[in-house]
C-alpha atoms as a PDB file:
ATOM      1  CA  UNK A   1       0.000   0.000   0.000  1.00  0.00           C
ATOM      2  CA  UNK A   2       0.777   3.525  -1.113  1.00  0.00           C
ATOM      3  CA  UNK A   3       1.520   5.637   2.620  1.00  0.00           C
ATOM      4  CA  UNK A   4      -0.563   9.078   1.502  1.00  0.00           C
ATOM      5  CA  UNK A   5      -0.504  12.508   3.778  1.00  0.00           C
ATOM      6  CA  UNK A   6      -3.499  14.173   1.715  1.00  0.00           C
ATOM      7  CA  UNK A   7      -6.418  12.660   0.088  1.00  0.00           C
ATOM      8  CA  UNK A   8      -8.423  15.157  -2.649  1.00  0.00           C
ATOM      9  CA  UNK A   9     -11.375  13.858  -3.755  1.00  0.00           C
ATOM     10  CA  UNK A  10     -13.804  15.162  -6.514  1.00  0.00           C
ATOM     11  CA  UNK A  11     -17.154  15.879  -6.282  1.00  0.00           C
ATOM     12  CA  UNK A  12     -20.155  14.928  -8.600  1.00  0.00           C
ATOM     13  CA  UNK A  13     -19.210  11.359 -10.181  1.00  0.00           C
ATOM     14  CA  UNK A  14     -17.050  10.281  -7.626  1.00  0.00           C
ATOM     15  CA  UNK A  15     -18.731  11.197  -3.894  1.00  0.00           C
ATOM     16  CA  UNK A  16     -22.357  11.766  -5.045  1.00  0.00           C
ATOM     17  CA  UNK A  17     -24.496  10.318  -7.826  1.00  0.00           C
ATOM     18  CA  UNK A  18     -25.740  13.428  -8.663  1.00  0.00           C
ATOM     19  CA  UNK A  19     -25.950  12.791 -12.951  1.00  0.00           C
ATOM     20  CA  UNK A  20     -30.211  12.378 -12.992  1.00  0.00           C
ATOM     21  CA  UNK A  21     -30.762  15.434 -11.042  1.00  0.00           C
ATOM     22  CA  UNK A  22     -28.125  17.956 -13.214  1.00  0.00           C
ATOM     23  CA  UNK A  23     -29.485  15.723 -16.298  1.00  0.00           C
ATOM     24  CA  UNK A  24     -33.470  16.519 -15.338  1.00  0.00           C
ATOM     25  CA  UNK A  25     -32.536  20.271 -14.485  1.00  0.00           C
ATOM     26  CA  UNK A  26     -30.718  21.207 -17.717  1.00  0.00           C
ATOM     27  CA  UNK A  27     -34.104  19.404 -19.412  1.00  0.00           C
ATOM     28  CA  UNK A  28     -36.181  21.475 -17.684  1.00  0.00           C
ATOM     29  CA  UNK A  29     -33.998  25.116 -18.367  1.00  0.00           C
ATOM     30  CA  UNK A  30     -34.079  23.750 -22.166  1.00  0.00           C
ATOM     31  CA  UNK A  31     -37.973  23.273 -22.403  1.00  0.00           C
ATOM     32  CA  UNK A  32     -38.013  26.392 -20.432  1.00  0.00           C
ATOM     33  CA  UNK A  33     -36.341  28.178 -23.339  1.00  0.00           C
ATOM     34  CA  UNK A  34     -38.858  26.070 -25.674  1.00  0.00           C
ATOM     35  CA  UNK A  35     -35.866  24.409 -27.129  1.00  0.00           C
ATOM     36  CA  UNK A  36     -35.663  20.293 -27.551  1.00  0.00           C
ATOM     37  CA  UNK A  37     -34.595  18.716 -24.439  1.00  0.00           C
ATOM     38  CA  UNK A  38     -31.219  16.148 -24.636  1.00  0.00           C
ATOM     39  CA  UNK A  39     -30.489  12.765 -23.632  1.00  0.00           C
ATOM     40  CA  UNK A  40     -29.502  11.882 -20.048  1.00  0.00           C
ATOM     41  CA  UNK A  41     -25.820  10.600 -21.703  1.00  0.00           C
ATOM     42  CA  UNK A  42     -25.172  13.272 -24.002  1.00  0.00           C
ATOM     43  CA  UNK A  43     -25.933  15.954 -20.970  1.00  0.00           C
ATOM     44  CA  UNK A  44     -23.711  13.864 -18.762  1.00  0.00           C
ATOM     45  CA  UNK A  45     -20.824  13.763 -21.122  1.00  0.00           C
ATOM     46  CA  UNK A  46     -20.885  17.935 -20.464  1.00  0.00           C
ATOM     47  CA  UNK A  47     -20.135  17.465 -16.988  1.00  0.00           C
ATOM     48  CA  UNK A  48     -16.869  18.189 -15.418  1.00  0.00           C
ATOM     49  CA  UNK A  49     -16.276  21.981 -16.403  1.00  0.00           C
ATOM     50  CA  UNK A  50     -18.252  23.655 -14.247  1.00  0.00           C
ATOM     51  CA  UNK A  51     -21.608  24.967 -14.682  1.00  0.00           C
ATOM     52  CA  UNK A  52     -20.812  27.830 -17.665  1.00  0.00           C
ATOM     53  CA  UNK A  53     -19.998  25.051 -19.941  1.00  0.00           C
ATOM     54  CA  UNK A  54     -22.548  22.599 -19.135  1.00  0.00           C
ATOM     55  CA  UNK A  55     -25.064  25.218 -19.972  1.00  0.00           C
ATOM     56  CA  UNK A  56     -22.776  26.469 -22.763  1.00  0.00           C
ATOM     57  CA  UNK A  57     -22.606  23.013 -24.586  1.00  0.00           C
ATOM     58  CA  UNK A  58     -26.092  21.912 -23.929  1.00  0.00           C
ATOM     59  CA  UNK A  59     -27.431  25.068 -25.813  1.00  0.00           C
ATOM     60  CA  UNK A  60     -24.949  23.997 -28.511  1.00  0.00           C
ATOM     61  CA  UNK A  61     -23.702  26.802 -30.840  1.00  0.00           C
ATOM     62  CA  UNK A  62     -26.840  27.581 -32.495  1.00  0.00           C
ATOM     63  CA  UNK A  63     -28.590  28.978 -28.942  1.00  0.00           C
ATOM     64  CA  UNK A  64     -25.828  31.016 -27.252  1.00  0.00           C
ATOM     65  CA  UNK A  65     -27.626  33.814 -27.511  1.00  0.00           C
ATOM     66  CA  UNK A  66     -29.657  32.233 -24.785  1.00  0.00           C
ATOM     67  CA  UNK A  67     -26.704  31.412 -22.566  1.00  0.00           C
ATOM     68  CA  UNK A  68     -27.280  34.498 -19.806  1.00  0.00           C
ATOM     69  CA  UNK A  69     -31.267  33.124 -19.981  1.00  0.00           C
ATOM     70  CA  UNK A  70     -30.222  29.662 -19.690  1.00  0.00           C
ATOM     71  CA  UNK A  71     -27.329  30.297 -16.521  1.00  0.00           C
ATOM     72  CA  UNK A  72     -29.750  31.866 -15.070  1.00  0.00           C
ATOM     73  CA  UNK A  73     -32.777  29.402 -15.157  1.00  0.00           C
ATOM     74  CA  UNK A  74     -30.851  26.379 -14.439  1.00  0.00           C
ATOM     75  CA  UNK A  75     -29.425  27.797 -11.319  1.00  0.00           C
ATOM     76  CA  UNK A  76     -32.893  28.702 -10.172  1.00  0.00           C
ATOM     77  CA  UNK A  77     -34.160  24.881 -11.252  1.00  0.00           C
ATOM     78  CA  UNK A  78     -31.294  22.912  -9.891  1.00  0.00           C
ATOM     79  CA  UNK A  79     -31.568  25.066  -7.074  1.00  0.00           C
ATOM     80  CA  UNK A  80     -35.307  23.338  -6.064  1.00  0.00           C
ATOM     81  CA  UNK A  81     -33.844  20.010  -7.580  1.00  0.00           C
ATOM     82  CA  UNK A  82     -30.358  19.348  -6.582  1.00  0.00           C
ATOM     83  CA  UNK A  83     -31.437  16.434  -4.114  1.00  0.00           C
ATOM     84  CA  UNK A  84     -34.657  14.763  -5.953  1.00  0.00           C
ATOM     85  CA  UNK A  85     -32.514  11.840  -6.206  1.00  0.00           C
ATOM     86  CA  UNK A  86     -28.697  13.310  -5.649  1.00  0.00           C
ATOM     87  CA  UNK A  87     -26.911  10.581  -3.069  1.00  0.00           C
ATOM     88  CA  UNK A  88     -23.822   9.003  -1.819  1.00  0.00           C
ATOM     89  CA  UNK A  89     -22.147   6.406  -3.767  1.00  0.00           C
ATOM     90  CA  UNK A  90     -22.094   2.986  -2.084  1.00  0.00           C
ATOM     91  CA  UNK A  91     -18.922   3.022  -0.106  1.00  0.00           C
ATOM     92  CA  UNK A  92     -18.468   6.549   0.614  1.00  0.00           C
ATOM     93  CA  UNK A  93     -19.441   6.494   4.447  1.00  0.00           C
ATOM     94  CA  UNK A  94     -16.961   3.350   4.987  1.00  0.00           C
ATOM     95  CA  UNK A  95     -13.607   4.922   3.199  1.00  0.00           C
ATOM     96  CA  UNK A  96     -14.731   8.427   5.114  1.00  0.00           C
ATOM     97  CA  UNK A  97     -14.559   6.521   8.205  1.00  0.00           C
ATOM     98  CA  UNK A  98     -11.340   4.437   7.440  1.00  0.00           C
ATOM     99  CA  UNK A  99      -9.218   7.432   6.544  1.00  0.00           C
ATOM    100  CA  UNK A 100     -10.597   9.457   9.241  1.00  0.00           C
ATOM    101  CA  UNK A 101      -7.016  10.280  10.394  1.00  0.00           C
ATOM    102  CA  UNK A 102      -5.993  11.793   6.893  1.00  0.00           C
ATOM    103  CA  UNK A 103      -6.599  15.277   5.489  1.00  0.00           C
ATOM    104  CA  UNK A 104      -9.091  15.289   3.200  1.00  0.00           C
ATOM    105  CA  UNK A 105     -10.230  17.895   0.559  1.00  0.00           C
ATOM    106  CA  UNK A 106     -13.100  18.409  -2.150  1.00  0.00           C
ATOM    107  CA  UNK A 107     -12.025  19.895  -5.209  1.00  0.00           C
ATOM    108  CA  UNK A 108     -14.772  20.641  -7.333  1.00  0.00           C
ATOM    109  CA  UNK A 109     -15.665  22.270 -10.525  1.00  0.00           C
ATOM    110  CA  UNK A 110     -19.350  22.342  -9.230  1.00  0.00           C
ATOM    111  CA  UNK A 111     -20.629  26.120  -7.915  1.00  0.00           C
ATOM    112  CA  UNK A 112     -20.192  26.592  -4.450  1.00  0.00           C
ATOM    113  CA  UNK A 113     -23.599  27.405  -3.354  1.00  0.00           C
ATOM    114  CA  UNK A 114     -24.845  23.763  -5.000  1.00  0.00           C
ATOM    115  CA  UNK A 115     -21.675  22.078  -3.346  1.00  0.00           C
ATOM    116  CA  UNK A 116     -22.641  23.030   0.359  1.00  0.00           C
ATOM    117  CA  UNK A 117     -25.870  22.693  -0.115  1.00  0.00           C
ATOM    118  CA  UNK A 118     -25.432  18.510  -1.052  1.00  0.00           C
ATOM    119  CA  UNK A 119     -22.600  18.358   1.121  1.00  0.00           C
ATOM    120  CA  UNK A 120     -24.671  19.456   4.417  1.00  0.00           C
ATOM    121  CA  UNK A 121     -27.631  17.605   3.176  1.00  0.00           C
ATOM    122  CA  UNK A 122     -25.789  14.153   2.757  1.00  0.00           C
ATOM    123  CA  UNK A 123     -23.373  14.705   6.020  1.00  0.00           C
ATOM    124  CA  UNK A 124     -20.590  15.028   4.245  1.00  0.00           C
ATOM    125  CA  UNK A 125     -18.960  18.708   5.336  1.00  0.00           C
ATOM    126  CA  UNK A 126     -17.666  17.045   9.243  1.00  0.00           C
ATOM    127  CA  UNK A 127     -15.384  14.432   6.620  1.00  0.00           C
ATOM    128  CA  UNK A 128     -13.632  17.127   5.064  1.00  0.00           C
ATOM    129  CA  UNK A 129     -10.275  19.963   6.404  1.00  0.00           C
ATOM    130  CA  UNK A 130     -11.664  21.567   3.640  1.00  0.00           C
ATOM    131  CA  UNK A 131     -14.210  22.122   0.294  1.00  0.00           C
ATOM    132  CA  UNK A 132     -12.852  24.064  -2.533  1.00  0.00           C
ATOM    133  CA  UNK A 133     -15.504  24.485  -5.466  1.00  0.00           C
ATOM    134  CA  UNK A 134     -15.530  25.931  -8.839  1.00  0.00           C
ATOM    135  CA  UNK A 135     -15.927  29.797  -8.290  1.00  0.00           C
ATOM    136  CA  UNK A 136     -13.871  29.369  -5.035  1.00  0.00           C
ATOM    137  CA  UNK A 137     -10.752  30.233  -6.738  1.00  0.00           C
ATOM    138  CA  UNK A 138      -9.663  31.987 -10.012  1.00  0.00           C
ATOM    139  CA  UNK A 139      -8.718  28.769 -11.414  1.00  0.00           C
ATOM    140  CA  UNK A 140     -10.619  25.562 -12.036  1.00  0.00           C
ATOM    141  CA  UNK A 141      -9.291  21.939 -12.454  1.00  0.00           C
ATOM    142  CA  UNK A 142      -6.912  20.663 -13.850  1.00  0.00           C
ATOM    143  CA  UNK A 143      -5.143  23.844 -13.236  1.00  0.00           C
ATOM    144  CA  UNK A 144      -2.443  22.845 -10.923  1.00  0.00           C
ATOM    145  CA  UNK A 145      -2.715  26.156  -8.837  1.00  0.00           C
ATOM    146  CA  UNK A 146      -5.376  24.501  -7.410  1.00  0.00           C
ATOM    147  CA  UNK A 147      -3.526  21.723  -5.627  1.00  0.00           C
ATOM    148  CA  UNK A 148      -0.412  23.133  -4.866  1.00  0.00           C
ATOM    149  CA  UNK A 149      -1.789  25.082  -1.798  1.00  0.00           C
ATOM    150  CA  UNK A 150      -3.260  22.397  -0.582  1.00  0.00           C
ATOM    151  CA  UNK A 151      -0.144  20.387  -0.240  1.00  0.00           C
ATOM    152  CA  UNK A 152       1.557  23.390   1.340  1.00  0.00           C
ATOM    153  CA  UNK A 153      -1.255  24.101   3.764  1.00  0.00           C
ATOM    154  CA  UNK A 154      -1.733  20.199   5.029  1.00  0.00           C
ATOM    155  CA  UNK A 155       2.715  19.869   4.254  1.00  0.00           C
ATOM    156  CA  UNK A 156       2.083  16.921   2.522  1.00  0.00           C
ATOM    157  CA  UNK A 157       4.994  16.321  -0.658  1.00  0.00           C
ATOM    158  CA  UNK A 158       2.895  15.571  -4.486  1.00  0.00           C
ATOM    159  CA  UNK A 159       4.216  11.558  -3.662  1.00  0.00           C
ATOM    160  CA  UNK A 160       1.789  10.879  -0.463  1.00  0.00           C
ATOM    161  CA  UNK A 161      -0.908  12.919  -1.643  1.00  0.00           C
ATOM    162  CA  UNK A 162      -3.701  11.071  -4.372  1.00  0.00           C
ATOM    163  CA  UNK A 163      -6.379  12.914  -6.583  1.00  0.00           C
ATOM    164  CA  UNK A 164      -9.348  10.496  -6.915  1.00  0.00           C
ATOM    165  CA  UNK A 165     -12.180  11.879  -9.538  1.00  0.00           C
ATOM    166  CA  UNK A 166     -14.816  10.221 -11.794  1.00  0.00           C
ATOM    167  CA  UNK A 167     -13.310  12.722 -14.759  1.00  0.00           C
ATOM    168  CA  UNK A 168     -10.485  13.660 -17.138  1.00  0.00           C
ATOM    169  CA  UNK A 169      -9.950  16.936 -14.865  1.00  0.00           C
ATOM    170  CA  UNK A 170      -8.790  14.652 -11.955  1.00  0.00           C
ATOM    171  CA  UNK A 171      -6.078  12.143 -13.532  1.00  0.00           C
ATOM    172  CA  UNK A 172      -4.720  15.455 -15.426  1.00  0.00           C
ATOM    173  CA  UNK A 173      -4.717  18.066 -12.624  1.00  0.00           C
ATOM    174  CA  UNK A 174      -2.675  14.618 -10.249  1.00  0.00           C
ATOM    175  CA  UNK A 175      -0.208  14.762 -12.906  1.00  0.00           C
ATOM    176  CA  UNK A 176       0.447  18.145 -13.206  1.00  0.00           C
ATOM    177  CA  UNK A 177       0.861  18.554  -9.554  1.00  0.00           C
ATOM    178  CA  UNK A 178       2.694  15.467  -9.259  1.00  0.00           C
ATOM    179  CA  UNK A 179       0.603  13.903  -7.359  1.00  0.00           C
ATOM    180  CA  UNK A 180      -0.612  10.238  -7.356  1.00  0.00           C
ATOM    181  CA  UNK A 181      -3.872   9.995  -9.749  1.00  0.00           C
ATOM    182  CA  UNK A 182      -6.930   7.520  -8.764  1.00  0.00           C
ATOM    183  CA  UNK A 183      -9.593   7.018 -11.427  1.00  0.00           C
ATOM    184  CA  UNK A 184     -13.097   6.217 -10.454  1.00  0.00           C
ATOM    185  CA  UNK A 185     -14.556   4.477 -13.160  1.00  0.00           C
ATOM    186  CA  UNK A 186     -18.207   3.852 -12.385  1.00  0.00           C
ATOM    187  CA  UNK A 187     -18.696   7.787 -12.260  1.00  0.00           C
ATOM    188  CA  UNK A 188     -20.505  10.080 -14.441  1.00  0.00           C
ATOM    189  CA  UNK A 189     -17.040  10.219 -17.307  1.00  0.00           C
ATOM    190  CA  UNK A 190     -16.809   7.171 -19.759  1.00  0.00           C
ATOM    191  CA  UNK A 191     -14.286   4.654 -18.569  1.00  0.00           C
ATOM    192  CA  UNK A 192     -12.458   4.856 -22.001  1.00  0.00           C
ATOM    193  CA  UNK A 193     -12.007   8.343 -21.588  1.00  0.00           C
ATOM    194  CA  UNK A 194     -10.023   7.722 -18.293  1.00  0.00           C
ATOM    195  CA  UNK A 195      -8.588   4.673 -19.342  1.00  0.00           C
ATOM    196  CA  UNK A 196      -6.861   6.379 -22.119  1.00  0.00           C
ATOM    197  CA  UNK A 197      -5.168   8.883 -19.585  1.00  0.00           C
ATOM    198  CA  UNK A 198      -3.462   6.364 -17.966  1.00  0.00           C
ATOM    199  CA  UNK A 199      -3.634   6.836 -14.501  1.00  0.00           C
ATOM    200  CA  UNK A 200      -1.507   5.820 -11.796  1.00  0.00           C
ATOM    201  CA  UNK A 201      -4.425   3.800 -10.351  1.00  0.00           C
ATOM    202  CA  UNK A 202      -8.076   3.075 -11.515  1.00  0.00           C
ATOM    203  CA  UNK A 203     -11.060   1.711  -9.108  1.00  0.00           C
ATOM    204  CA  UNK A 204     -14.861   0.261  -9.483  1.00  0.00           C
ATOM    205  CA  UNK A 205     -16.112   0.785  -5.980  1.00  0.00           C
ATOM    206  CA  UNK A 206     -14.601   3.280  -3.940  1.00  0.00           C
ATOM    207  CA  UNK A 207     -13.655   1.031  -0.897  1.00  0.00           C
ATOM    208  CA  UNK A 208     -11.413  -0.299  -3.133  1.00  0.00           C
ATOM    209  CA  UNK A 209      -9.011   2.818  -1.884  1.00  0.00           C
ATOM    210  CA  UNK A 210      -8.611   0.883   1.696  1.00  0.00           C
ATOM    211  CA  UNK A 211      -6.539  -1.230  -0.056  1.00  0.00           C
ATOM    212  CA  UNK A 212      -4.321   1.479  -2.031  1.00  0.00           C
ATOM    213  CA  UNK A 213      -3.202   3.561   0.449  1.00  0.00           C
ATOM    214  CA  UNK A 214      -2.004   3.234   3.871  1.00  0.00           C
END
């Protein structure tokens, strides 16, 4: 086993199956609009960036002329949706518990506001030294800015500290920090797509990491 210092973890995909409600809620902002609504796969595939261009590429380059109308409507929908269905991922609770002793971060391209607001709701916040979300910083993932605070604040080196995220963002911002990359592959990102990226270590379930690092 790998001894770690830091553990940052991602957010939708890889703590929370959050995909149906972010699906239903850019569905609802397109009808809204009175434009078609998409399928649950193709929305999902825009995940990942942050909310800008998950409204951006749903509307697709013949609507952004709607994009301020859209922003606006889907916070205001997800906002009375985010937890229809939004919970933990089966294992969550158990790693939580078994690396209780580490220091543990979010780092999410999700909004803030929505972050909390699931984090609180599914007991999640008491886990955590800290939860960094998209419009938390100037920079989003996989800019390496992001990280390399966070091993200066908690003093942990890039070799005992492990990114582990559903998405592309996650394997590349571990490797541009350094930093050991986990790949959850039963997230909201294909598998190929994180496959392809190589990353240091790849997992189905998440309490699969009890037996990666020590």
């Amino acid at each position: 086993m790998k001894p770690i210092d830091l553990m940052v973890f991602d957010f939708d995909g890889t703590l929370v199956q959050s995909g149906e409600d972010i699906a239903s809620s850019v569905n609802r902002t397109l009808r809204g609009l009175g434009l078609q609504p998409l399928e649950r796969e193709r929305i999902i595939r825009f995940v990942g960036d942050g909310v800008n261009k998950l409204i951006e590429r749903s509307l697709g380059a013949a609507h952004r002329d709607l994009f301020d109308r859209a922003l606006s409507m889907f916070r205001d929908v997800y906002g009375k949706h985010l937890l229809d269905s939004t919970g933990l991922y089966p294992g969550v609770r158990e790693v939580l518990e078994h690396f209780r002793e580490k220091r543990k971060v979010i780092l999410t391209n999700k909004s803030h506001v929505f972050t909390m607001r699931i984090a609180e709701a599914l007991d999640l916040k008491g886990h955590f030294d800290d939860i960094i979300a998209g419009d938390s910083t100037p920079y989003v993932k996989p800019d390496p800015r992001l990280i390399r605070p966070l091993m200066e604040r908690f003093r942990a080196n890039p070799d005992r500290t492990a990114v582990i995220g559903d998405g592309p963002q996650d394997v590349l911002l571990a490797r541009s920090a350094g930093a050991l990359s986990c790949a959850f592959l039963n997230g909201l990102a294909p598998r190929t797509d994180l496959l392809a990226l190589e990353p240091d270590l790849t997992c189905e379930r998440l309490d699969e990491l009890k037996t990666f690092f020590a």
